[in-house]
PDB file of N, CA and C in Angstrom:
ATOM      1  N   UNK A   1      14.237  12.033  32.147  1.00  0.00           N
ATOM      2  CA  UNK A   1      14.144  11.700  33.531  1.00  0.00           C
ATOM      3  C   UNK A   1      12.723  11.218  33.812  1.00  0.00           C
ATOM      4  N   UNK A   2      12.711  10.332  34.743  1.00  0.00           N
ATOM      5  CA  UNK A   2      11.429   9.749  34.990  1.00  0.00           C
ATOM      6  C   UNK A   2      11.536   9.680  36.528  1.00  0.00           C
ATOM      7  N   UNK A   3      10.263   9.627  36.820  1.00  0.00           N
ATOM      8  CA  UNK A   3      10.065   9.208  38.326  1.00  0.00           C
ATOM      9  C   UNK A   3       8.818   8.103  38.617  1.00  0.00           C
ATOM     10  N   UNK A   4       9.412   7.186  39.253  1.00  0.00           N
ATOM     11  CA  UNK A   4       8.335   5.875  39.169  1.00  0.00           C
ATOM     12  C   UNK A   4       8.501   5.646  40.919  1.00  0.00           C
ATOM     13  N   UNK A   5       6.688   5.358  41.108  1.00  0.00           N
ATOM     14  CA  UNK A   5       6.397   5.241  42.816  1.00  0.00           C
ATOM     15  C   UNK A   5       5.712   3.972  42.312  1.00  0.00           C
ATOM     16  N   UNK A   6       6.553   3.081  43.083  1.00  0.00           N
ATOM     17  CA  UNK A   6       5.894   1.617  43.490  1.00  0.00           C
ATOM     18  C   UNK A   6       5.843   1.157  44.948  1.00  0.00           C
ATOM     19  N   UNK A   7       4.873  -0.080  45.089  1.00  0.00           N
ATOM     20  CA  UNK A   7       4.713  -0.003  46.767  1.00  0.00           C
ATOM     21  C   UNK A   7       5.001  -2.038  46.473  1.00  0.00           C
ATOM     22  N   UNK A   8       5.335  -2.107  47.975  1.00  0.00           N
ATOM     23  CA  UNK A   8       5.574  -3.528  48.225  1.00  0.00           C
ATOM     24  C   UNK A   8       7.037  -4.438  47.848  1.00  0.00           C
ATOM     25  N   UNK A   9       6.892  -5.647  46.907  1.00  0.00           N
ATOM     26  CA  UNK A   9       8.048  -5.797  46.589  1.00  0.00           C
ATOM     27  C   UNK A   9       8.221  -5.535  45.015  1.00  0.00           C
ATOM     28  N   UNK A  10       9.137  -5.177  44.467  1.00  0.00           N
ATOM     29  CA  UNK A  10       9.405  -5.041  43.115  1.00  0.00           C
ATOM     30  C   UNK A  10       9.652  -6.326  42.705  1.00  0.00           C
ATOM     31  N   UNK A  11       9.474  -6.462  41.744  1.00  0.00           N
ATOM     32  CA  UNK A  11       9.760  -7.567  40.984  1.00  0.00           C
ATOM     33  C   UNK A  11      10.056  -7.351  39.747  1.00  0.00           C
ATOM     34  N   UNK A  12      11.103  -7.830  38.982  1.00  0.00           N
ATOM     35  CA  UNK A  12      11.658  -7.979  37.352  1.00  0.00           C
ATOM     36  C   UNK A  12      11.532  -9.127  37.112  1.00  0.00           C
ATOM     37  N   UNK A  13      10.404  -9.079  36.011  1.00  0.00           N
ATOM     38  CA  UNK A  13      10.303 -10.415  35.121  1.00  0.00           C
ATOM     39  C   UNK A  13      10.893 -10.025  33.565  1.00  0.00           C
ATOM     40  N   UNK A  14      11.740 -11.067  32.820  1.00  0.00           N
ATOM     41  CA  UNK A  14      11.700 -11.037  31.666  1.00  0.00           C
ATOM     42  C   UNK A  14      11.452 -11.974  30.764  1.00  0.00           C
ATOM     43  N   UNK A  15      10.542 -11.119  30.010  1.00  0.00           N
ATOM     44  CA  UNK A  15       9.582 -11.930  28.640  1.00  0.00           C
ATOM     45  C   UNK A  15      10.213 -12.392  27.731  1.00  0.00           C
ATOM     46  N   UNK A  16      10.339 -13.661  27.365  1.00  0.00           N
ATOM     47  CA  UNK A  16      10.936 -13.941  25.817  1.00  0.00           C
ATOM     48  C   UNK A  16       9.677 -14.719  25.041  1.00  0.00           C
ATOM     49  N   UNK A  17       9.214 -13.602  24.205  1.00  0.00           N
ATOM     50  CA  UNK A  17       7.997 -13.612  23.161  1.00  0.00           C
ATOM     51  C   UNK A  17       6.980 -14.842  24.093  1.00  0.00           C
ATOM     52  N   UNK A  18       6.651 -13.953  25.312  1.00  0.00           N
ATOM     53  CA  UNK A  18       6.054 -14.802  26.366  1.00  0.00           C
ATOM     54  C   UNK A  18       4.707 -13.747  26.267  1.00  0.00           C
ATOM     55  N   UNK A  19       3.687 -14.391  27.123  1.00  0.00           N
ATOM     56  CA  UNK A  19       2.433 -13.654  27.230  1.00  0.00           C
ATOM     57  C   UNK A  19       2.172 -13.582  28.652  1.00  0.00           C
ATOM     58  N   UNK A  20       2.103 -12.551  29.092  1.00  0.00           N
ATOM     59  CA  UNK A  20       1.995 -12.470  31.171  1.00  0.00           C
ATOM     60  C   UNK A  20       0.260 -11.726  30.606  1.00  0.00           C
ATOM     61  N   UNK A  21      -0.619 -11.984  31.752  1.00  0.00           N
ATOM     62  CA  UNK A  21      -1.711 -10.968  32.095  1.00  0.00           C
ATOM     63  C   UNK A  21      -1.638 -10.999  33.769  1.00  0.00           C
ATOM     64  N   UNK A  22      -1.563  -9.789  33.848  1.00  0.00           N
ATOM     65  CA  UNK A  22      -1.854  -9.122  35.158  1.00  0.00           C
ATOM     66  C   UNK A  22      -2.816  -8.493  35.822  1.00  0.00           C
ATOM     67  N   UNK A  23      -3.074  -7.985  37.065  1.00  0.00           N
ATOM     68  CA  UNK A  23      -3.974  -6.657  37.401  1.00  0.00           C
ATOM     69  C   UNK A  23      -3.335  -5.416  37.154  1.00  0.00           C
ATOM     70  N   UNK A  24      -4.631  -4.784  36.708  1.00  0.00           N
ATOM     71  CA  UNK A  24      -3.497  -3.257  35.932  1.00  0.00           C
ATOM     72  C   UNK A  24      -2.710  -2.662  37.042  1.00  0.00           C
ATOM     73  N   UNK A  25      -2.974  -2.516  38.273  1.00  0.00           N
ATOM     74  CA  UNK A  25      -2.538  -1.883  39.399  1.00  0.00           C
ATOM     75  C   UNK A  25      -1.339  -2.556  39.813  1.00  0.00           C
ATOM     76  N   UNK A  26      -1.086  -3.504  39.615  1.00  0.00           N
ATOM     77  CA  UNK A  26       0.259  -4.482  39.620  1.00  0.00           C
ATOM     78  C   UNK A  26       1.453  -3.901  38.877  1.00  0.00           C
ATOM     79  N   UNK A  27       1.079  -3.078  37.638  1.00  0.00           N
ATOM     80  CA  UNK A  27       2.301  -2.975  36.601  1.00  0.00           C
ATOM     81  C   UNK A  27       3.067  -1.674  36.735  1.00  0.00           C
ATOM     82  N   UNK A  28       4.091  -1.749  36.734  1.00  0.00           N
ATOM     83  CA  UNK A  28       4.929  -0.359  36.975  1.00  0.00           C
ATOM     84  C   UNK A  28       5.354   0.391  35.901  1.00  0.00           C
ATOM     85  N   UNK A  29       6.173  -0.649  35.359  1.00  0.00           N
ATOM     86  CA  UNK A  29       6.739  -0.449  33.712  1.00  0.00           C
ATOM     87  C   UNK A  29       7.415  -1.398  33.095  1.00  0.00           C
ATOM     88  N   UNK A  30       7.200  -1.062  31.733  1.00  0.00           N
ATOM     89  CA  UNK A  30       8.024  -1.921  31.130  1.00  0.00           C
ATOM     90  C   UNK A  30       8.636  -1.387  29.906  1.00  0.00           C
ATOM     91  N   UNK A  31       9.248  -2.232  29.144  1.00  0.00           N
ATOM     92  CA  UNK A  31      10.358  -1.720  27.779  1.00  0.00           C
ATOM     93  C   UNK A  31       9.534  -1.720  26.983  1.00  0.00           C
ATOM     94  N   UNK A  32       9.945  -1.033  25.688  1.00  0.00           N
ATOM     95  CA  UNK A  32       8.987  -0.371  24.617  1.00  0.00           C
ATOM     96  C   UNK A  32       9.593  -1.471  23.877  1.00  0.00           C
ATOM     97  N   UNK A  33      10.070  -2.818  24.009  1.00  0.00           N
ATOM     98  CA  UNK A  33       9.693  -3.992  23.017  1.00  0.00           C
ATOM     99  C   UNK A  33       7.917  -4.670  23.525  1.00  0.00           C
ATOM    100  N   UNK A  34       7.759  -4.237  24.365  1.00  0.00           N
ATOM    101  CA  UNK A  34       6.285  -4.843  25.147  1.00  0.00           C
ATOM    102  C   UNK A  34       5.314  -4.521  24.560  1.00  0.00           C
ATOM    103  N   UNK A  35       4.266  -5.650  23.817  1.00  0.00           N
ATOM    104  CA  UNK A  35       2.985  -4.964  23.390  1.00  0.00           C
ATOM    105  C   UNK A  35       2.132  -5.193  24.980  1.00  0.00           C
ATOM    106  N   UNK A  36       1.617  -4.317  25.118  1.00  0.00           N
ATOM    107  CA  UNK A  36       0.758  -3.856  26.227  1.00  0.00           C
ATOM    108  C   UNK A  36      -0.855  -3.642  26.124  1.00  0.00           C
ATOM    109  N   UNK A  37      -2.083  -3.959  26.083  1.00  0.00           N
ATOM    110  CA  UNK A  37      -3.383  -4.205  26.076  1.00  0.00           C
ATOM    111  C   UNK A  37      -3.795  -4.572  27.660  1.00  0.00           C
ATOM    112  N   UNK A  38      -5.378  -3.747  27.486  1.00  0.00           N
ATOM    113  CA  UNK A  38      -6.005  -3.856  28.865  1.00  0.00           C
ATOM    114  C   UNK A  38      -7.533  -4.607  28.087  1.00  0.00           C
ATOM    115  N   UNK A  39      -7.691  -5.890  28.915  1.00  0.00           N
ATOM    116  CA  UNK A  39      -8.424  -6.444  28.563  1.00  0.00           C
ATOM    117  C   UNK A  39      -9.457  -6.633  29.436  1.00  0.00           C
ATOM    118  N   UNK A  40     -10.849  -7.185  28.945  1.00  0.00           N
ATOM    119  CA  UNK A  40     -11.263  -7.675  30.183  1.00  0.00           C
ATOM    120  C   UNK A  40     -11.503  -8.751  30.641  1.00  0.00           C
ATOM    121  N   UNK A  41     -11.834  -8.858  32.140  1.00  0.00           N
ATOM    122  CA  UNK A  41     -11.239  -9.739  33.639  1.00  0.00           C
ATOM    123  C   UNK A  41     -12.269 -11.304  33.613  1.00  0.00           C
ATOM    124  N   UNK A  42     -13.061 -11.821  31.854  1.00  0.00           N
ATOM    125  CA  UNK A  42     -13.721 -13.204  32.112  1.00  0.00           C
ATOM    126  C   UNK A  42     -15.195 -12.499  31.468  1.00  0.00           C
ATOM    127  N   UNK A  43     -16.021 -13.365  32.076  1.00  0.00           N
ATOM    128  CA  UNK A  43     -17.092 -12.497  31.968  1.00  0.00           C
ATOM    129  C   UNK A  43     -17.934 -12.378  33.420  1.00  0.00           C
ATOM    130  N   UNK A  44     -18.974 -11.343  33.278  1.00  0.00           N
ATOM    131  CA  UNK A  44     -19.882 -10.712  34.345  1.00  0.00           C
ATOM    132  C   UNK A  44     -19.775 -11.194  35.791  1.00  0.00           C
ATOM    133  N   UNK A  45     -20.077 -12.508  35.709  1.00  0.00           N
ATOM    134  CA  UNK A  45     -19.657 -13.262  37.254  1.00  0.00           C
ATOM    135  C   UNK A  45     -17.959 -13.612  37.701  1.00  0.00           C
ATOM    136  N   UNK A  46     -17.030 -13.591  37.011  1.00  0.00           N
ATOM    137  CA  UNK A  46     -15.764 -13.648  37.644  1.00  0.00           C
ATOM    138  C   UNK A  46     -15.230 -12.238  37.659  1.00  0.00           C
ATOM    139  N   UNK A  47     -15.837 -11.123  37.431  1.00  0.00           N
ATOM    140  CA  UNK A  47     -15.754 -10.123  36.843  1.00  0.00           C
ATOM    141  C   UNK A  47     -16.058  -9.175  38.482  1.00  0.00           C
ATOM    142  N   UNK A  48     -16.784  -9.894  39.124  1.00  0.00           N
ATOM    143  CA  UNK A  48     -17.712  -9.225  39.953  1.00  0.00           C
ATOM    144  C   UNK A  48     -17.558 -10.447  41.367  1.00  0.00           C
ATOM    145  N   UNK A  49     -17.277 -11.648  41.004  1.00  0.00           N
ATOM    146  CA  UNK A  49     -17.347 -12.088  42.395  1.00  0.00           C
ATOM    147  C   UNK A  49     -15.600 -12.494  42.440  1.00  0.00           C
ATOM    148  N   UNK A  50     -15.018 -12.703  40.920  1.00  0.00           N
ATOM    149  CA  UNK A  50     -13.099 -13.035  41.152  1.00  0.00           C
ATOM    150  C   UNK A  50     -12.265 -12.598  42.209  1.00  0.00           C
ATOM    151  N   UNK A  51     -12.769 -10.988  42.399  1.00  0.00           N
ATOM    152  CA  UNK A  51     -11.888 -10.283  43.286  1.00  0.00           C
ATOM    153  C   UNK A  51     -10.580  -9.956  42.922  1.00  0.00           C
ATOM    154  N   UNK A  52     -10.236  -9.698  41.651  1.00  0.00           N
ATOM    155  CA  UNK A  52      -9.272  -9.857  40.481  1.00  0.00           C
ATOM    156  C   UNK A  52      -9.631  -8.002  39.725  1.00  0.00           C
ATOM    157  N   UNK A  53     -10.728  -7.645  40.056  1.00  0.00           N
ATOM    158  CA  UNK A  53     -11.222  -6.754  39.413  1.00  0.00           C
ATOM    159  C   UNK A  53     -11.872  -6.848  37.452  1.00  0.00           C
ATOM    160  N   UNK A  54     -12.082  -5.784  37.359  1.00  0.00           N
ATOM    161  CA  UNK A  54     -12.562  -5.729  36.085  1.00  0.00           C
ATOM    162  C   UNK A  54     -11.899  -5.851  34.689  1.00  0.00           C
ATOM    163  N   UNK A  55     -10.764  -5.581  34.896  1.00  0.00           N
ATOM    164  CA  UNK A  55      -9.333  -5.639  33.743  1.00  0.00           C
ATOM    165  C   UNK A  55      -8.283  -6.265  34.115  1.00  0.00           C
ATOM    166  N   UNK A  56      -7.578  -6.574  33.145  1.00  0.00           N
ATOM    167  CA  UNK A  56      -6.378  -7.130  33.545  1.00  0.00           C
ATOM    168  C   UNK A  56      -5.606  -6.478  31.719  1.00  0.00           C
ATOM    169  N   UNK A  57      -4.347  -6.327  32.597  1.00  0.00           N
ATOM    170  CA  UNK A  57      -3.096  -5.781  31.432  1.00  0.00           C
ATOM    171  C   UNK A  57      -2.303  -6.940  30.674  1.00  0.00           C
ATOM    172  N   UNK A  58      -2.468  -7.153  29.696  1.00  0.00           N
ATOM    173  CA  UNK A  58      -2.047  -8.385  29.154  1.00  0.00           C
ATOM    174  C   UNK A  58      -0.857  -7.864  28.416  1.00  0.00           C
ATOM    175  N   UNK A  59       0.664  -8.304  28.604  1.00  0.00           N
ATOM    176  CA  UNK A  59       1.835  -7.750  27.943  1.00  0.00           C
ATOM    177  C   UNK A  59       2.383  -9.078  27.484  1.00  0.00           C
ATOM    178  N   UNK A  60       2.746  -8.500  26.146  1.00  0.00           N
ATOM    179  CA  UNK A  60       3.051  -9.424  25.071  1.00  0.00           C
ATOM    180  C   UNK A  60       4.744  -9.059  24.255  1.00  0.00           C
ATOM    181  N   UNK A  61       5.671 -10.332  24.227  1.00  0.00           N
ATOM    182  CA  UNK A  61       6.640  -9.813  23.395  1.00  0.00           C
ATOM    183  C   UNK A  61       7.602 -10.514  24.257  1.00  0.00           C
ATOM    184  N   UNK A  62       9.187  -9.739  23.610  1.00  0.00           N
ATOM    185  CA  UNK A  62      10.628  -9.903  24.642  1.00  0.00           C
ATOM    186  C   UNK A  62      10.806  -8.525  25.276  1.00  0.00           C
ATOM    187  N   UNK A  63      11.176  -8.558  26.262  1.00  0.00           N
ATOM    188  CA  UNK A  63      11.719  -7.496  27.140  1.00  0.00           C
ATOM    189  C   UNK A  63      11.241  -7.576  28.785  1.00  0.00           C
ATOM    190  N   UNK A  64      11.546  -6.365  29.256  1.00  0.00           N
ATOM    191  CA  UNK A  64      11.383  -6.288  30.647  1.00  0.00           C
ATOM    192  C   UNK A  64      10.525  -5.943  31.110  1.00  0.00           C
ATOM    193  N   UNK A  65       9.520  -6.456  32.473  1.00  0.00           N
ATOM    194  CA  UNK A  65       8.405  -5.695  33.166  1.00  0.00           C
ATOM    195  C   UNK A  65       9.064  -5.397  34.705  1.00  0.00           C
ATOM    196  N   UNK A  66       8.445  -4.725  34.999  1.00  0.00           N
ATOM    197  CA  UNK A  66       8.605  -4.167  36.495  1.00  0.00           C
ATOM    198  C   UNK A  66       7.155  -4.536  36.892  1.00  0.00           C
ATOM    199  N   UNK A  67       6.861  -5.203  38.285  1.00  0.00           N
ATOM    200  CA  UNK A  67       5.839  -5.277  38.919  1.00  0.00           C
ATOM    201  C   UNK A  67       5.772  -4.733  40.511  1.00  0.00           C
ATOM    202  N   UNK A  68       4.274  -4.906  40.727  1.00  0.00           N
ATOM    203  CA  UNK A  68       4.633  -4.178  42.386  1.00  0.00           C
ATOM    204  C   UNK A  68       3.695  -4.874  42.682  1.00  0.00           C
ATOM    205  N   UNK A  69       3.545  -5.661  44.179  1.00  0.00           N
ATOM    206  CA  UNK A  69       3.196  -6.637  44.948  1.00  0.00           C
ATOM    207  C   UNK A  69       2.123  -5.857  45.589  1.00  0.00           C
ATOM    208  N   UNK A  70       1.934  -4.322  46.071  1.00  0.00           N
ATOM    209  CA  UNK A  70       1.529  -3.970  46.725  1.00  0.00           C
ATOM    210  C   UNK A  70       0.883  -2.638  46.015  1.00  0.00           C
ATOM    211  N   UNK A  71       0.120  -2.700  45.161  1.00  0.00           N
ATOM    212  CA  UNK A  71      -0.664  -1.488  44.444  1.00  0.00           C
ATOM    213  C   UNK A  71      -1.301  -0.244  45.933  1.00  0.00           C
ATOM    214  N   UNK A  72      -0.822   0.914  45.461  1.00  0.00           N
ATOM    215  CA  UNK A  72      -1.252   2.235  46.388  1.00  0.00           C
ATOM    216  C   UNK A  72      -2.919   1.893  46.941  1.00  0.00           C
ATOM    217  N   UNK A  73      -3.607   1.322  45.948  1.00  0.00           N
ATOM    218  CA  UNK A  73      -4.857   1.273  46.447  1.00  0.00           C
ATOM    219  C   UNK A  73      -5.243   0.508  47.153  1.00  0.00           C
ATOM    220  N   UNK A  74      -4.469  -0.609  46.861  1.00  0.00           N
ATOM    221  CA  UNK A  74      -4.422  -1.785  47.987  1.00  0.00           C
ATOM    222  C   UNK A  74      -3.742  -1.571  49.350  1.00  0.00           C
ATOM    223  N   UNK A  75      -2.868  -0.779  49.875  1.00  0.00           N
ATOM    224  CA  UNK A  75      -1.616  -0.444  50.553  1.00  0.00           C
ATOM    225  C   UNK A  75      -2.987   0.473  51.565  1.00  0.00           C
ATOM    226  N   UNK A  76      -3.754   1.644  50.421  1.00  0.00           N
ATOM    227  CA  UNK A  76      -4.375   2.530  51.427  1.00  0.00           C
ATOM    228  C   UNK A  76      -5.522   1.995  52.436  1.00  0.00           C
ATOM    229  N   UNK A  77      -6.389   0.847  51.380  1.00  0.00           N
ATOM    230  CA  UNK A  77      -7.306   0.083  51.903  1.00  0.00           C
ATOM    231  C   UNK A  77      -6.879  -0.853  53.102  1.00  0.00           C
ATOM    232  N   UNK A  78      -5.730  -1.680  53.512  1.00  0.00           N
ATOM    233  CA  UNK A  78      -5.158  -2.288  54.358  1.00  0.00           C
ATOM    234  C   UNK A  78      -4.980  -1.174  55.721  1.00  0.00           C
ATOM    235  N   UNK A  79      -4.484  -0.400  55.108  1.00  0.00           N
ATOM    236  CA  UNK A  79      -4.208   0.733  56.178  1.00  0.00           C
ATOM    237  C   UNK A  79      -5.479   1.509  57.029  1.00  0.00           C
ATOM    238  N   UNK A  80      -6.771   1.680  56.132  1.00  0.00           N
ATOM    239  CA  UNK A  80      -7.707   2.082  56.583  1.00  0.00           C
ATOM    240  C   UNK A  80      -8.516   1.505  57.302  1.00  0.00           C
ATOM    241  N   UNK A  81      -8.112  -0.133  57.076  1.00  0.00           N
ATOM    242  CA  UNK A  81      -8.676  -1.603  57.640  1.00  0.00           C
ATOM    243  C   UNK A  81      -8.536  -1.611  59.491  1.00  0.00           C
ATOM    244  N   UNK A  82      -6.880  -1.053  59.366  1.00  0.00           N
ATOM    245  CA  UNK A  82      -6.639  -1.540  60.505  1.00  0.00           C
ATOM    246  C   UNK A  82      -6.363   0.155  61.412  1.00  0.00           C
ATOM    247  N   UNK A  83      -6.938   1.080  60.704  1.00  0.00           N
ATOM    248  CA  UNK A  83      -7.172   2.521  61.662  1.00  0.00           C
ATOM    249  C   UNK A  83      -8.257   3.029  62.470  1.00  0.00           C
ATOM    250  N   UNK A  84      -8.041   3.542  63.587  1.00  0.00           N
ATOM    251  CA  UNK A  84      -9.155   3.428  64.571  1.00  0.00           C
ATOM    252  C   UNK A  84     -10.465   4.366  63.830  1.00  0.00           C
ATOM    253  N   UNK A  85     -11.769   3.585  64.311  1.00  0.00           N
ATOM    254  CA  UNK A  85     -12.435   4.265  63.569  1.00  0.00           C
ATOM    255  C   UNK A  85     -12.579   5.932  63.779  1.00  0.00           C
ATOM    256  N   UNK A  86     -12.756   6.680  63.144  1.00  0.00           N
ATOM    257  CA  UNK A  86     -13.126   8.440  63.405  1.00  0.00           C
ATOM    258  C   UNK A  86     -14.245   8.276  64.697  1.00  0.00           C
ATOM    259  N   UNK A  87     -14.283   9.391  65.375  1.00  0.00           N
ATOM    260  CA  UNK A  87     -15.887   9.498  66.297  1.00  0.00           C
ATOM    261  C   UNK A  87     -16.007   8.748  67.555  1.00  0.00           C
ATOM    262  N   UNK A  88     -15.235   7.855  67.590  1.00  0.00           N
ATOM    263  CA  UNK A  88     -15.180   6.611  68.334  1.00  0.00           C
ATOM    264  C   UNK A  88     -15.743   7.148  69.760  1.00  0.00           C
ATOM    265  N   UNK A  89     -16.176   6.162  70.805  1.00  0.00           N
ATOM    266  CA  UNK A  89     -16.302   6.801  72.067  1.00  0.00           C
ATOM    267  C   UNK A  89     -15.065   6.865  72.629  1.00  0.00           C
ATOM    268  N   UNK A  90     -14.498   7.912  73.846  1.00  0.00           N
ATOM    269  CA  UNK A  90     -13.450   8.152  74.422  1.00  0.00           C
ATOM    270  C   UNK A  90     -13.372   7.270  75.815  1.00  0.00           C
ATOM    271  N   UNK A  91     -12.587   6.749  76.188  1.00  0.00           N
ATOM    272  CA  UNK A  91     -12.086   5.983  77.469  1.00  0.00           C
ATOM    273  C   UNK A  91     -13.231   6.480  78.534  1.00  0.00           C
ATOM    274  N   UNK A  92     -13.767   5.573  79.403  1.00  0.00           N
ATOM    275  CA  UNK A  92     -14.612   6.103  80.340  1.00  0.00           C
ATOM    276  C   UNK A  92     -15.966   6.951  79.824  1.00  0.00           C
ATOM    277  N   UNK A  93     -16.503   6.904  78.889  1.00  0.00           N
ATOM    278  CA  UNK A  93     -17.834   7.239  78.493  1.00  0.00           C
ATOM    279  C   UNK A  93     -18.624   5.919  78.317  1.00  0.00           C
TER     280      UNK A  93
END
């Protein structure tokens, strides 16, 4: 039994002895025909100004991936974007 939490839209892609690289936070799961490696994201300056982050998951082979559109960390940061700030002044002060 497994339990898998993904956010946004799911997506099923399937690989035929294809090469995908992703953001690691993107990947949900995939089939144990998948070679799977975390590489890194270019060098120093796309690394740091890409906005892509520092790694990317490079899956290799035939079989199935599961993806998610909407990584938890991304989902919390959006959310914190648009929440009133803490402390704030109150109506009429």
């Amino acid at each position: 039994m497994a339990f898998i939490h993904a956010g946004g839209t799911i997506i099923e892609k399937e690989l035929k002895d294809d090469i995908l690289r992703i953001d690691t936070g993107c990947l949900v799961a995939f089939t144990k025909e998948i070679d799977y490696s975390i590489e890194r994201a270019g060098n120093l300056k796309s690394m740091f100004f890409g906005g892509e982050g520092l790694f990317l998951a490079t899956l290799k082979g035939t079989g199935t991936v599961f993806l998610q559109s909407l990584p938890f960390s991304r989902m919390a940061d959006r959310i914190l974007a648009h929440a009133p700030s803490a402390g704030g002044s109150k109506k009429g002060e």
